[in-house]
Protein backbone atom coordinates (compact mmCIF):
# COMPACT_ATOMS: atom_id res chain seq x y z
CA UNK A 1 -8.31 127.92 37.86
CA UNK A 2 -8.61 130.71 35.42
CA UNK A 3 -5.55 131.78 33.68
CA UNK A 4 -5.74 135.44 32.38
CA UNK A 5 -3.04 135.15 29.27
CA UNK A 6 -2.83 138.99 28.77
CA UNK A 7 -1.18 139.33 32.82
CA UNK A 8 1.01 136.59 32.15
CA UNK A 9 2.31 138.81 28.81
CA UNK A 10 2.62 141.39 31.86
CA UNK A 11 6.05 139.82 32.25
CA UNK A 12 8.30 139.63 29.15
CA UNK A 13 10.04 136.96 30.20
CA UNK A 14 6.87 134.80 30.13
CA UNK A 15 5.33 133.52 27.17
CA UNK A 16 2.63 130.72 26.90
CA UNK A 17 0.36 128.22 25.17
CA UNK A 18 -3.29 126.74 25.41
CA UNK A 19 -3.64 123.00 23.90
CA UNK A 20 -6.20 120.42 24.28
CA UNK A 21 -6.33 117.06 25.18
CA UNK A 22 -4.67 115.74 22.09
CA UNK A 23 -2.01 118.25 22.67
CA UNK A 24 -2.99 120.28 19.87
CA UNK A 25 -1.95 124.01 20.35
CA UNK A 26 -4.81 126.45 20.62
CA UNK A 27 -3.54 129.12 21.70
CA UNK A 28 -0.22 130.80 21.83
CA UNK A 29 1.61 134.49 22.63
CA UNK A 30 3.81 135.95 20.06
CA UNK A 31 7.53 135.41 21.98
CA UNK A 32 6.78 131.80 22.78
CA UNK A 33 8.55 130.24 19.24
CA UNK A 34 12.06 131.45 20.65
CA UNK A 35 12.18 129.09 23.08
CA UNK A 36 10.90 125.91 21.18
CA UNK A 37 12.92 123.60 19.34
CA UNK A 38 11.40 123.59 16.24
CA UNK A 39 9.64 127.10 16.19
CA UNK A 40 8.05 126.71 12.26
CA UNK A 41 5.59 123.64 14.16
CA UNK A 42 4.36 126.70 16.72
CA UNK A 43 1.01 126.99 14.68
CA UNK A 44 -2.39 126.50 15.55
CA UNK A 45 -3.20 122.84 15.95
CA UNK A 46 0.09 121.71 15.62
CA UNK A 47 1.04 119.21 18.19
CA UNK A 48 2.81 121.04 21.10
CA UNK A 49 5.18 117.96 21.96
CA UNK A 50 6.92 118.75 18.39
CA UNK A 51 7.50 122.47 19.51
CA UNK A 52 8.81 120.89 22.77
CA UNK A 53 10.02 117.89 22.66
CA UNK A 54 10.87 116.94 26.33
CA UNK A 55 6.93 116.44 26.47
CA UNK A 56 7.35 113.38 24.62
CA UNK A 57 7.00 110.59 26.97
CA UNK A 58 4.56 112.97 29.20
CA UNK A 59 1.89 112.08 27.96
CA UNK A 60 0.18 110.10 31.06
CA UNK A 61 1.59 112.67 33.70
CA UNK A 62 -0.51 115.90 31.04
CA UNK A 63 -3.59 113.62 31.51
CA UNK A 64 -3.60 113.15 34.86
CA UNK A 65 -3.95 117.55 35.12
CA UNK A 66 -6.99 116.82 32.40
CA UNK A 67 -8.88 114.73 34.65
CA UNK A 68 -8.06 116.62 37.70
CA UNK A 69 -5.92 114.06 39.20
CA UNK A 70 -2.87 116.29 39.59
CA UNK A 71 -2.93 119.90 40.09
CA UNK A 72 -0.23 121.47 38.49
CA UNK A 73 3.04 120.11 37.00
CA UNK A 74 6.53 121.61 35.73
CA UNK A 75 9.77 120.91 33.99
CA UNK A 76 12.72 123.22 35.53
CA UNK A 77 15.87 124.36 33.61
CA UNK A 78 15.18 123.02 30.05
CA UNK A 79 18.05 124.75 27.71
CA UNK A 80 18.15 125.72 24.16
CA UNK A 81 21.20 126.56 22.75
CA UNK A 82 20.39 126.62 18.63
CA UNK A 83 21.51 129.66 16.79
CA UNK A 84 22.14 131.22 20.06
CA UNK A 85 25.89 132.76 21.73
CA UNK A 86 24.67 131.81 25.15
CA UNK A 87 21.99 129.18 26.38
CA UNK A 88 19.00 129.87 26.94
CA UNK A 89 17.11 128.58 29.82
CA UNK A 90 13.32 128.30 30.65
CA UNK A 91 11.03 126.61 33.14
CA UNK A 92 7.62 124.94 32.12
CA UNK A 93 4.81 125.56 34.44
CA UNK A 94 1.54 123.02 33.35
CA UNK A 95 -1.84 123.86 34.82
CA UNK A 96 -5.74 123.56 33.77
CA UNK A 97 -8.01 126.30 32.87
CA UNK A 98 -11.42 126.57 33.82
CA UNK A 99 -12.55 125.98 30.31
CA UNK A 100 -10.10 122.88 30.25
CA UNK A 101 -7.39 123.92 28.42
CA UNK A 102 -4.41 123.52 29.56
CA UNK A 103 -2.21 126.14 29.56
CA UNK A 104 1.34 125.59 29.41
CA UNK A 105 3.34 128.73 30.76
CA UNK A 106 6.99 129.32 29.77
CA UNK A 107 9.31 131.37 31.99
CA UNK A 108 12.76 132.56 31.02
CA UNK A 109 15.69 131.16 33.77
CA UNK A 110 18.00 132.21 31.83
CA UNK A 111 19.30 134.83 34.15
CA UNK A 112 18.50 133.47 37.42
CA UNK A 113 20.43 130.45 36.05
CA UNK A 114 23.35 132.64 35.50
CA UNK A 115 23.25 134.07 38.52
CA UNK A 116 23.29 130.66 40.37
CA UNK A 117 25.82 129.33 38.39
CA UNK A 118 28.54 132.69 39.57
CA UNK A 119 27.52 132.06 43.10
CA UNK A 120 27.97 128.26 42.56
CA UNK A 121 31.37 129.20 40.70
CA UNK A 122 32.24 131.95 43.33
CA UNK A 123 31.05 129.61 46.44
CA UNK A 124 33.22 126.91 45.05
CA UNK A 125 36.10 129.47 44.66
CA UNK A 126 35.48 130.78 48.09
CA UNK A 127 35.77 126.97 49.58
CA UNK A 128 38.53 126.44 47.66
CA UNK A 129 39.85 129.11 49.15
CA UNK A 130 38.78 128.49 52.38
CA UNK A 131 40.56 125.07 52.04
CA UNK A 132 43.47 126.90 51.17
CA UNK A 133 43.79 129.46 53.96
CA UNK A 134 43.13 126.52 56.30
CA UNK A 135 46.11 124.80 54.44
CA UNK A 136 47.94 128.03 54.61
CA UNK A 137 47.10 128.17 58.33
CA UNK A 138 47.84 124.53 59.19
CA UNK A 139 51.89 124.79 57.30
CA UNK A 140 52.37 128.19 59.18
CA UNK A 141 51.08 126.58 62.49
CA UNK A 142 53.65 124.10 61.17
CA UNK A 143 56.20 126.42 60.88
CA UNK A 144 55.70 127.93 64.23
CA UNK A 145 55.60 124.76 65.84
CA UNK A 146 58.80 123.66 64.08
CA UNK A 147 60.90 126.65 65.01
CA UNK A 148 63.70 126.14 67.67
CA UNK A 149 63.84 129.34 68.71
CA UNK A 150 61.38 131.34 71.68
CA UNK A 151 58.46 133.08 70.05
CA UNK A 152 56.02 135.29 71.38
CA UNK A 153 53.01 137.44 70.05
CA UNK A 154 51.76 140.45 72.62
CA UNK A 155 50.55 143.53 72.70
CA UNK A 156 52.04 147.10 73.13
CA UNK A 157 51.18 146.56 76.41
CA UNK A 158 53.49 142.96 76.78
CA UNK A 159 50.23 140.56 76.80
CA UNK A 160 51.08 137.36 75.73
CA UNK A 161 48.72 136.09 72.79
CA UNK A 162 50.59 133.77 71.13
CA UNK A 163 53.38 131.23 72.55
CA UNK A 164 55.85 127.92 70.07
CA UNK A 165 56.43 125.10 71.55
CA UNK A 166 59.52 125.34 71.99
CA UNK A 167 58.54 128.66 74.45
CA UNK A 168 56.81 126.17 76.40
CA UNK A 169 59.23 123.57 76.77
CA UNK A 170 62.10 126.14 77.98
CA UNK A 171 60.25 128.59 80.24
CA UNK A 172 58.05 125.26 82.18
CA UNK A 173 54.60 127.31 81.51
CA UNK A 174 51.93 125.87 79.69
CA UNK A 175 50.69 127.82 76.74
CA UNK A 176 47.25 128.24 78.37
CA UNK A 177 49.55 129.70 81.52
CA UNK A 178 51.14 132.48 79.17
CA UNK A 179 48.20 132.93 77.15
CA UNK A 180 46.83 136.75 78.23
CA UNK A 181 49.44 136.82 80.80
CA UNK A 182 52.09 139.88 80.36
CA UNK A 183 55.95 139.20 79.26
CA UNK A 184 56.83 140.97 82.97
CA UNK A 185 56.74 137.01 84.46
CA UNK A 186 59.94 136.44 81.91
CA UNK A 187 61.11 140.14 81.19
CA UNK A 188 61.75 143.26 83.13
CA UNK A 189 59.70 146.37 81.65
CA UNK A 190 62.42 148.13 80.74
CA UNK A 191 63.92 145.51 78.92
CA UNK A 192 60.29 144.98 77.11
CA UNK A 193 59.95 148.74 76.05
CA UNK A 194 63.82 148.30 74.45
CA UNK A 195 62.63 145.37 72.56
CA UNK A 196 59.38 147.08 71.28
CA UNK A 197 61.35 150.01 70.59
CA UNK A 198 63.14 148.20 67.82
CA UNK A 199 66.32 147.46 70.05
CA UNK A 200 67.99 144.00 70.04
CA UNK A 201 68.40 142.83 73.85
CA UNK A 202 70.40 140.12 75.61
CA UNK A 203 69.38 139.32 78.98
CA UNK A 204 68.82 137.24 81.73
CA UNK A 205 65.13 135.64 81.97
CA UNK A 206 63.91 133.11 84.89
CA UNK A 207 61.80 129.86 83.99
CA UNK A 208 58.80 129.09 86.21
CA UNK A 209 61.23 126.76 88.41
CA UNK A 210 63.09 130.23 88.80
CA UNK A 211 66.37 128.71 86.82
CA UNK A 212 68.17 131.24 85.12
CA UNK A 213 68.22 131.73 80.97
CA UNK A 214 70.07 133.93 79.00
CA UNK A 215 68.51 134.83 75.75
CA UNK A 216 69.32 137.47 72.75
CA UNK A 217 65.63 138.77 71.87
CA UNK A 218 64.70 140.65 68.44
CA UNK A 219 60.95 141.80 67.64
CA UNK A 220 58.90 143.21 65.05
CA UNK A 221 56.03 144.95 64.69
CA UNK A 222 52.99 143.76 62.48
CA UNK A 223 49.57 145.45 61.81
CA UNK A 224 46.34 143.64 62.11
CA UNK A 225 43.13 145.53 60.73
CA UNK A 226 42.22 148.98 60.70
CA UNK A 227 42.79 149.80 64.15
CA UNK A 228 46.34 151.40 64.66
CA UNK A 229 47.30 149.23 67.58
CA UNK A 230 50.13 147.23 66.29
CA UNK A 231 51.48 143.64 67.69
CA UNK A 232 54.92 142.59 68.56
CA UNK A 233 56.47 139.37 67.24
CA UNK A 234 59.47 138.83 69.72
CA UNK A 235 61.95 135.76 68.81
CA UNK A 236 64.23 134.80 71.66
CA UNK A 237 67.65 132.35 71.25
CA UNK A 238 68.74 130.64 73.71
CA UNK A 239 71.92 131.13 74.63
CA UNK A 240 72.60 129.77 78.12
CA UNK A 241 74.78 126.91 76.80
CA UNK A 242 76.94 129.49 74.75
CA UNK A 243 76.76 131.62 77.99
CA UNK A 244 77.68 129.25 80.47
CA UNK A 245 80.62 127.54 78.11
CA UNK A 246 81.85 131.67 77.98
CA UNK A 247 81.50 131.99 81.79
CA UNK A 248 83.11 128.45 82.56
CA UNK A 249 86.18 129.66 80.02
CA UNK A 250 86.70 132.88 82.04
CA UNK A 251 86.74 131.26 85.15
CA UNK A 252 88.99 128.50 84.28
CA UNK A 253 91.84 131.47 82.74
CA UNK A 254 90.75 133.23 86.26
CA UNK A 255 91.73 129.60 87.88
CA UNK A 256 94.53 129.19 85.77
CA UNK A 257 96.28 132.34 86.05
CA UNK A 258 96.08 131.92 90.19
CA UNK A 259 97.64 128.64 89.97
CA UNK A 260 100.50 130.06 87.54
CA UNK A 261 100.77 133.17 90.20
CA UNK A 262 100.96 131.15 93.12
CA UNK A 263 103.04 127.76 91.46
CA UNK A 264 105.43 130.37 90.50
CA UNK A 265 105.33 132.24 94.39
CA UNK A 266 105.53 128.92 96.13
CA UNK A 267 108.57 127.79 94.06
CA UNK A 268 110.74 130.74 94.56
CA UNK A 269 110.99 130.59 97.98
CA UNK A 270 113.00 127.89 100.00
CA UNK A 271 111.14 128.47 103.17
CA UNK A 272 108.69 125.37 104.27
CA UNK A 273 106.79 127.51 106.38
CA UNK A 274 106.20 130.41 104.12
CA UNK A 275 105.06 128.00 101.39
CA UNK A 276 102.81 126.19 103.43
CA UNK A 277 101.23 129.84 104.70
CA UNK A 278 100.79 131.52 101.78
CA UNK A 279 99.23 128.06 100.24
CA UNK A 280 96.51 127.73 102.63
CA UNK A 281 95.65 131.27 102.81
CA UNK A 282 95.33 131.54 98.66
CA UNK A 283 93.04 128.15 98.53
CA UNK A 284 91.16 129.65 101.59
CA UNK A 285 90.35 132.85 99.43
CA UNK A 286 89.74 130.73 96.23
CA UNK A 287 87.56 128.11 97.44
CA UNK A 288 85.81 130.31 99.92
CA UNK A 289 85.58 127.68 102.34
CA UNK A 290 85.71 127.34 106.18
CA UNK A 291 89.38 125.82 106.90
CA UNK A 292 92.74 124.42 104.96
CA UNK A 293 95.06 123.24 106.34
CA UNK A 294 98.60 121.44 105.37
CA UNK A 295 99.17 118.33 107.80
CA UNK A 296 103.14 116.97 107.32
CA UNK A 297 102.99 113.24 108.16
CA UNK A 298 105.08 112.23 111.44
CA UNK A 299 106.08 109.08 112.22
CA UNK A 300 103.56 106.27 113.13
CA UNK A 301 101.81 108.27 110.48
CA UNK A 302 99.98 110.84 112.78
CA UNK A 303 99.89 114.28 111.47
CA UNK A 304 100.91 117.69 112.66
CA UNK A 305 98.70 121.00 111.25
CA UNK A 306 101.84 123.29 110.06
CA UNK A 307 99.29 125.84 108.61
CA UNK A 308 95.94 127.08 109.13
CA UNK A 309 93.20 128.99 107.33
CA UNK A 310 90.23 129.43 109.01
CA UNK A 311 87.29 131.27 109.56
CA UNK A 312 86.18 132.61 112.81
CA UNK A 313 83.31 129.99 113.14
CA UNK A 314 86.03 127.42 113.15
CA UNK A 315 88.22 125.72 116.01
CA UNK A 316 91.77 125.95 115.26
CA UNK A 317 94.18 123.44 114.27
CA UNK A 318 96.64 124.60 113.88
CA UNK A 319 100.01 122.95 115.61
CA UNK A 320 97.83 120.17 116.87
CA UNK A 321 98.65 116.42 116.00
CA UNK A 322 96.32 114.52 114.71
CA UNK A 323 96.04 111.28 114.44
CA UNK A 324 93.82 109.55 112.23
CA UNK A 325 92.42 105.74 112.53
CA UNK A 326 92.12 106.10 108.97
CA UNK A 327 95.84 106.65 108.34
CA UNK A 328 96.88 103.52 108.41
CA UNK A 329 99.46 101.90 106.13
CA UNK A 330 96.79 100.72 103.27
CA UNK A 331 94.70 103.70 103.34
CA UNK A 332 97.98 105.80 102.95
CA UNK A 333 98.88 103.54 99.82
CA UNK A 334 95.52 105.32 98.17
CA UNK A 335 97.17 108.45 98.55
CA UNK A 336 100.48 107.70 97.01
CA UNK A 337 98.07 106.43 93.89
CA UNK A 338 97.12 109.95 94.16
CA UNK A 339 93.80 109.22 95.15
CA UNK A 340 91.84 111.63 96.88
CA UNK A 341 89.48 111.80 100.10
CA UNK A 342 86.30 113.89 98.99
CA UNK A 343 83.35 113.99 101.58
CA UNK A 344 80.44 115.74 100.84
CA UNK A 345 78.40 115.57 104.05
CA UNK A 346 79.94 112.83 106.63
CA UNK A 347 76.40 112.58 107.62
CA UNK A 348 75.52 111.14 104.62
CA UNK A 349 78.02 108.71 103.62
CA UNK A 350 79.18 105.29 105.25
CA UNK A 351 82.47 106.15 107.38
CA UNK A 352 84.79 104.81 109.95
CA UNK A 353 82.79 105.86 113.40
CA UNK A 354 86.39 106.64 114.91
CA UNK A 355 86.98 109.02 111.36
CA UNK A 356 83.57 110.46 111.97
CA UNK A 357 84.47 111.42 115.33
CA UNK A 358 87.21 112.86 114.88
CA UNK A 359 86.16 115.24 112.12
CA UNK A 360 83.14 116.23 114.30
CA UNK A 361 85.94 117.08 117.25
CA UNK A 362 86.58 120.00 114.54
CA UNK A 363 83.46 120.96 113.33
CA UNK A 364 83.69 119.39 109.89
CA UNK A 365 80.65 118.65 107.89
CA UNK A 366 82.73 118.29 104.67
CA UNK A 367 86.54 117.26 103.93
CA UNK A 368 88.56 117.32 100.48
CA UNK A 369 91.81 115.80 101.25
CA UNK A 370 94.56 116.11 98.60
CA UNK A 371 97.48 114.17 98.90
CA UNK A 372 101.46 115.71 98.62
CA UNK A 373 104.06 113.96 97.79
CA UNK A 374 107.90 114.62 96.91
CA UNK A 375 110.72 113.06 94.35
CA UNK A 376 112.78 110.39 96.32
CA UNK A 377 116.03 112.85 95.34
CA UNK A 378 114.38 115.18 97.50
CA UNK A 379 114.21 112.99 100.80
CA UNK A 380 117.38 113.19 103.39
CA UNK A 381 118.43 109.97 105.11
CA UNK A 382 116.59 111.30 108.63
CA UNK A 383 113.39 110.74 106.61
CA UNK A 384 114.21 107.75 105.00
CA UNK A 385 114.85 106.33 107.92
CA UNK A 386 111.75 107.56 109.50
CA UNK A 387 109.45 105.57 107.25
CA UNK A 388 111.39 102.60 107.21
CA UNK A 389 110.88 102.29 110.57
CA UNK A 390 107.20 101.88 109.86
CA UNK A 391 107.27 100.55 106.66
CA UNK A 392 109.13 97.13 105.11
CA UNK A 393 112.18 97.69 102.98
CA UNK A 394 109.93 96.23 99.91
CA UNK A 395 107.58 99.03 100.14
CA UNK A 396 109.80 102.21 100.87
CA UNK A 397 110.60 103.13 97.29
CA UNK A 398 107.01 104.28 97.33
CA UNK A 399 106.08 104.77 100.56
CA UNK A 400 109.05 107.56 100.68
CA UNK A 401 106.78 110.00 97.94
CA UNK A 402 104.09 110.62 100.30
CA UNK A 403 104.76 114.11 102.18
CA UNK A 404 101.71 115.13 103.98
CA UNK A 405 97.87 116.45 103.13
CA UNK A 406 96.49 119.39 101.46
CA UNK A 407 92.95 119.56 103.49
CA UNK A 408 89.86 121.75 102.84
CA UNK A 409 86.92 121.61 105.22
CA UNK A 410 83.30 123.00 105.42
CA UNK A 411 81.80 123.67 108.58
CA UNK A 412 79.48 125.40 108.22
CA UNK A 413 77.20 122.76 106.31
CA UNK A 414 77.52 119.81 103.78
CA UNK A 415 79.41 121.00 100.55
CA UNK A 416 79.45 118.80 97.20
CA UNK A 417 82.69 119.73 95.92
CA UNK A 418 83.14 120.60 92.46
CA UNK A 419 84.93 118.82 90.08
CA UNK A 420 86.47 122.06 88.79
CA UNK A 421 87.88 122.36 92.37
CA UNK A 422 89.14 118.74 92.58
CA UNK A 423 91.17 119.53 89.33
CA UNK A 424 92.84 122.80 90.74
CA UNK A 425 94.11 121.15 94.03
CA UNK A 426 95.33 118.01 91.94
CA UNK A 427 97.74 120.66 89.61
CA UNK A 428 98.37 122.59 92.76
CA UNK A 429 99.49 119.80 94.76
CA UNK A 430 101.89 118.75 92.14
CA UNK A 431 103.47 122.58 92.40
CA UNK A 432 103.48 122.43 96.26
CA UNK A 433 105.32 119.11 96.22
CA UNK A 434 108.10 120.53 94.04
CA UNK A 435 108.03 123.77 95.85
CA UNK A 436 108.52 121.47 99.19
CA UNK A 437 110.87 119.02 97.94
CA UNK A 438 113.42 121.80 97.15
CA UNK A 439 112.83 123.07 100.41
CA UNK A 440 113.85 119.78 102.20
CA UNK A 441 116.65 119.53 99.57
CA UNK A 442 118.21 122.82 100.51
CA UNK A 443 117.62 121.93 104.02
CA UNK A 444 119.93 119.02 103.87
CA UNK A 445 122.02 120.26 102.02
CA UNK A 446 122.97 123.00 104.77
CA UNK A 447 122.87 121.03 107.21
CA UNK A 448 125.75 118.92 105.29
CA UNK A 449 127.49 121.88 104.88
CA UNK A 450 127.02 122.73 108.54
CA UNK A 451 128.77 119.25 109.58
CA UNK A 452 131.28 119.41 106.60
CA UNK A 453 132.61 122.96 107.98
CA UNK A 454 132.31 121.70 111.89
């Protein structure tokens, strides 16, 4: 291959040699001593592995090109740094002339060196920064994750991108559910235009089982490249608990000042039949149920209606006597333990057949029985005597308390009474049973009078 020295001084960065096969330099251009490590031994017929010494040991490998066993050879990225500020960095390119010298070519890398080395240093900065974004990315996806609160990414528009966990886990939708669906399946429009207006909102939202949620919503507004299309980050807190807790507390002082109104009604007047009227109506309006009704125990324990509530879908009980296979002497004893009767569907639960009947006769599908009973002081001897006729001597002292019932039926369909409304019928009954005993006090006490003045 002929090597034309004078184009390969073309490039300034290139500088060569010619030696023969005992390494002795024939031939060399002017620039080539700066990049050899001894520069005084570049001379004619000096031996070129003393101008560069990573030759030494070469030898076989530069013989091999002399007998035409290998082409070409070269020795990449050899460095001097000798009286120098910065390294300087060459390449040695080996090849055979057509006269059989062979000429060693020496290229400057220097600055293509460089250059690799700031896109090694700025690839290794840009993974390193890659690996930190992805960290970055990872503890925020932590973050949002970790958050107990609602959170949702849309649109101006209300398109979901972006749902938390704990989103999911309240609403019942899946994230891939609310992904690129709009806020509209949680929030009305209105409410969604208030929210990306800047405007705090409390309201009522529906989960996908249609429950209802109460949550206090805030958003903001965040920017996302050059387009001026903004997003909306909207955290919601739940506050159904809170909600429901406020709710329950206004409806227990609504509860509470009825049964101070009506305790305080019932107990000013002295007139059995008044009380027991203007009981059953209140609980009727209260409860909102189908019937109440106030039975006063006769003797042999059957019981006679005294007053009625009722709506129109309902037979009427009122002065009819009932009696009641269930009545009997032990069941009684429940009551005067001020144990209840509560019957949430008398389809449903085991019963006495004659009981069922007999609450069928009347259209009831549901029956919460309450118990009234009076102070022994209150009881005249007619009464006494009354249940001792059915009773033994050893169990009058308590068998004397119990008055009568305080009933509340559904008719309509199976009701599961509320605790709530087993509480305000317990307190009530205690009123009503004061309320009655002074009744039956003043009653006998007239009626001593009566005979005392006769």
């Amino acid at each position: 291959m002929k090597i034309d020295p004078k184009k390969i001084l073309e490039n300034r960065l290139i500088e060569y040699l010619a030696v023969d096969r005992s390494f002795s330099i024939l031939e060399n251009s002017l620039g080539v001593s700066r990049f050899t490590d001894c520069p005084e031994e570049v001379k004619l017929g000096g031996d070129v592995r003393l101008v560069f010494p990573e030759l030494i040991g070469l030898e076989e490998v530069l013989s091999e090109i002399f007998q035409g066993k290998q082409l070409s050879f070269e020795l990449k990225e050899i460095c001097r740094c000798q009286e120098q500020i910065y390294p300087l960095y060459f390449d040695l390119y080996f090849v055979l002339n057509e006269d059989s010298r062979l000429i060693i070519i020496v290229e400057e890398a220097t600055e293509r060196l460089i250059r690799a080395q700031k896109i090694g240093q700025v690839a290794n900065e840009c993974t390193l920064l890659a690996d930190k974004l992805s960290a970055d990315k990872d503890y925020l996806e932590l973050v949002i994750t970790s958050i107990k609160d609602v959170l949702f990414v849309t649109d101006g528009l209300g398109k979901i991108k972006r749902v938390n966990r704990a989103t999911v886990e309240l609403f019942g939708y899946t994230e891939a559910e609310f992904i690129d669906s709009n806020l509209s399946i949680l929030l009305e429009k209105d409410d969604f235009y208030n929210l990306i207006q800047g405007r705090d909102l409390e309201t009522i939202c529906k989960t996908k089982t249609g429950a209802k949620l109460y949550l206090d919503f805030s958003s903001s507004e965040i920017h996302l490249g050059e387009e001026n299309r903004p997003d909306f980050v909207i955290i919601g807190r739940d506050l159904t608990q809170r909600k429901q807790t406020e709710i329950e507390l206004r409806q227990q002082g609504k509860r509470d000042r009825w049964l101070n109104a009506l305790a305080l009604r019932i107990c000013q007047s002295l007139n059995l039949q008044e009380i027991a009227n203007i009981t059953v109506q209140q609980v009727w309006q209260m409860l909102e149920c189908d019937r109440v009704i106030i039975y006063r125990f006769l003797p042999c324990w059957k019981g006679e209606v005294i007053a009625e509530s009722v709506t129109d879908v309902c037979d009427r009980m009122l002065g009819k006597i009932v009696d009641d296979p269930c009545w009997g002497e032990n069941n009684l004893f429940c009551y005067l333990k001020r144990e209840i009767c509560k019957i949430d569907d008398i389809n449903a639960k085991v019963m006495d057949l004659e009981h069922v009947n007999l609450l069928a006769k009347f259209k009831v599908r549901a029956e919460l029985a309450m118990p009234i009973s009076i102070n022994n002081l209150y009881l005249n001897t007619d009464t006494q005597i009354l249940f001792q006729d059915s009773l033994s001597s050893s169990n009058l002292k308590i068998q004397s308390q119990l008055w009568g019932l305080l009933v509340v039926h559904s008719c309509q369909a199976p009701r599961k009474w509320e605790q709530w409304e087993i509480d305000l019928l317990q307190k009530l009954t205690k009123h009503l049973g004061i309320a009655i005993g002074q009744t039956e006090l003043f009653d006998a006490l007239q009626a001593s009078s009566t005979e005392f003045l006769g």
